[in-house]
Protein backbone atom coordinates (compact mmCIF):
# COMPACT_ATOMS: atom_id res chain seq x y z
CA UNK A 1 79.28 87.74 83.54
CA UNK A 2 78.65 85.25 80.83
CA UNK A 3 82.23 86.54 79.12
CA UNK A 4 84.04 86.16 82.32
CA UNK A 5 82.89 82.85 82.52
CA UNK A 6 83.69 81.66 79.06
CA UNK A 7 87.26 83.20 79.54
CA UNK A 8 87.91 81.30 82.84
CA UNK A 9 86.78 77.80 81.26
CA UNK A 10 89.38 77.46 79.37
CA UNK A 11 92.38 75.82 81.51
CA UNK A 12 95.24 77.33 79.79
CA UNK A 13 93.38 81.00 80.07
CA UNK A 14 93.57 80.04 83.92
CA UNK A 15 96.76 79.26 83.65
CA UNK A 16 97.50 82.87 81.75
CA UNK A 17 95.16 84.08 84.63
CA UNK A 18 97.35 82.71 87.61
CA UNK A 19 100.54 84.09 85.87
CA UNK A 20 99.41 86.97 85.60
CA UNK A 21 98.03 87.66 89.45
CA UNK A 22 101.41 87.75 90.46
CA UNK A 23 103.90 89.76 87.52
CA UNK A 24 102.91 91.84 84.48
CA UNK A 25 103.94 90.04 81.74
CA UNK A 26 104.37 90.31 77.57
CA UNK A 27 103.08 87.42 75.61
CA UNK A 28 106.33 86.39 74.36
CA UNK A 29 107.08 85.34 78.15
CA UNK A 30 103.45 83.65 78.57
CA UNK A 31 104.14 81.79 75.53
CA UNK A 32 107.24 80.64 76.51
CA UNK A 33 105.39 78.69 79.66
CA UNK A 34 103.72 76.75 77.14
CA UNK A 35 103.87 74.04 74.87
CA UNK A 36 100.99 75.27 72.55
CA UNK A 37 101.90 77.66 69.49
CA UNK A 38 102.60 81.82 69.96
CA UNK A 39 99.73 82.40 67.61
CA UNK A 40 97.94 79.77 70.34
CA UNK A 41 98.53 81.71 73.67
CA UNK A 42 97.93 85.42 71.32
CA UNK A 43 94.30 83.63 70.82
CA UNK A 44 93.62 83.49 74.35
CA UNK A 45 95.20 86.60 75.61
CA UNK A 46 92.57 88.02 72.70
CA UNK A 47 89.94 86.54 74.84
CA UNK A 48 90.74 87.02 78.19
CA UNK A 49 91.24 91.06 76.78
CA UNK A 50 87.97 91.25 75.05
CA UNK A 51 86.46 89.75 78.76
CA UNK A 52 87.94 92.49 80.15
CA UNK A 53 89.86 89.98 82.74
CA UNK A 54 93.26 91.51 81.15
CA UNK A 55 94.71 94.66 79.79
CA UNK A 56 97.72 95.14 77.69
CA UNK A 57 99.99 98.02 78.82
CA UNK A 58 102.66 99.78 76.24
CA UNK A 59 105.70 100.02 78.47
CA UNK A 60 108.40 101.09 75.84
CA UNK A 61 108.18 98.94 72.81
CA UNK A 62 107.18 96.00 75.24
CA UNK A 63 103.44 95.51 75.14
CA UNK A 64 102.67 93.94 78.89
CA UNK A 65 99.30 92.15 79.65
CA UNK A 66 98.14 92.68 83.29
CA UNK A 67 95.45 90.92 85.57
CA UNK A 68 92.28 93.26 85.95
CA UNK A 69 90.22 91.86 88.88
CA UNK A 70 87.64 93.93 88.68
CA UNK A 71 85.50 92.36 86.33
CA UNK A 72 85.30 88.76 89.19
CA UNK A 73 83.08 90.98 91.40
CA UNK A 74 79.90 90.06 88.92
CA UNK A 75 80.69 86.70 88.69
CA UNK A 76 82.08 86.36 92.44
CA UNK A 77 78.10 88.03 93.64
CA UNK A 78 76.78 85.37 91.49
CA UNK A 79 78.80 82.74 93.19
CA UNK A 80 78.27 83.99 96.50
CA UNK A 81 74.77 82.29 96.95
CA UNK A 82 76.41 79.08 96.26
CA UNK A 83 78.61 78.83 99.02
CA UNK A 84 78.36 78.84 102.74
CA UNK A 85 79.24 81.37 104.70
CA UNK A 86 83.08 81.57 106.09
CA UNK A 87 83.28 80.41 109.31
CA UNK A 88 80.00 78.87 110.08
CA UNK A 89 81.36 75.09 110.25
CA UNK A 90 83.50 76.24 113.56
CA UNK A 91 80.49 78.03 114.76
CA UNK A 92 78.21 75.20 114.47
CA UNK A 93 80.66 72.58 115.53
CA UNK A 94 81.46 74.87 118.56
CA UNK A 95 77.49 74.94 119.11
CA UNK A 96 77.09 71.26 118.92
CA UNK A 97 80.19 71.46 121.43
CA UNK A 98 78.62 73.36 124.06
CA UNK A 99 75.35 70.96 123.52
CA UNK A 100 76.88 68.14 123.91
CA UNK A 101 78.90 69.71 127.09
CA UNK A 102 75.38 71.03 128.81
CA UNK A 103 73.51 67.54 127.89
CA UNK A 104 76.68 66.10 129.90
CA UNK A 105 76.42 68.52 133.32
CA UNK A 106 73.06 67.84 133.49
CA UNK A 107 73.01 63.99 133.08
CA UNK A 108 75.95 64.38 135.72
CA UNK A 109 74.18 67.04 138.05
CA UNK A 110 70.97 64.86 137.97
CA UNK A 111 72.69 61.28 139.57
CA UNK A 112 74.51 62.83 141.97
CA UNK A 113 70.61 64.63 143.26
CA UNK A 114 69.96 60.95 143.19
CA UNK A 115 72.50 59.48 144.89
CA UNK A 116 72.15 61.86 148.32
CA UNK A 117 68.52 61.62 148.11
């Protein structure tokens, strides 16, 4: 996990990251997204490789790098704790809703009890 983490600090190697979620790509064409030196962006492919967070493919004489997702799930269980649970916000706004709503009928229900008594 610590690896993964010391990849994904880097902002360019999140940049190489988000490229690569969508298209395999060689490092020639990474490189070319960026203003920073060839030997640069090979430094950082070397990393994000060695994290396991990307593979290089042989396809021909073109050497692709590819995203490999499977090495987030560590760091994603890790993260996990840290953030709230999808979709509890709507469920306790829609309980604070319906309080608010029975607090109201009853307030209601109770003067009109006193108004025909």
């Amino acid at each position: 996990m610590d690896e993964v983490a010391k990849a994904i600090a880097d902002p360019v190697r999140r940049q190489i990251l988000e490229m690569l979620r969508s298209a395999r790509l060689s490092a020639g064409e990474i490189a070319e997204r960026f203003e920073i030196s060839r030997p640069a962006v090979s430094r950082h492919l070397r990393v994000l490789r060695e994290s396991g967070l990307v593979r290089d493919q042989l396809v021909g004489r073109r050497r692709l790098y590819v995203l490999d997702v499977a090495r987030f799930t560590e760091l994603l269980e890790w993260l996990a704790p840290f953030v709230p649970p999808a979709g509890w916000a709507r469920r306790l706004d829609a309980l604070e809703t319906e309080v608010y709503r029975t607090r109201r009928d009853r307030r209601a229900a109770g003067s009109g009890e006193e108004r025909s008594a």
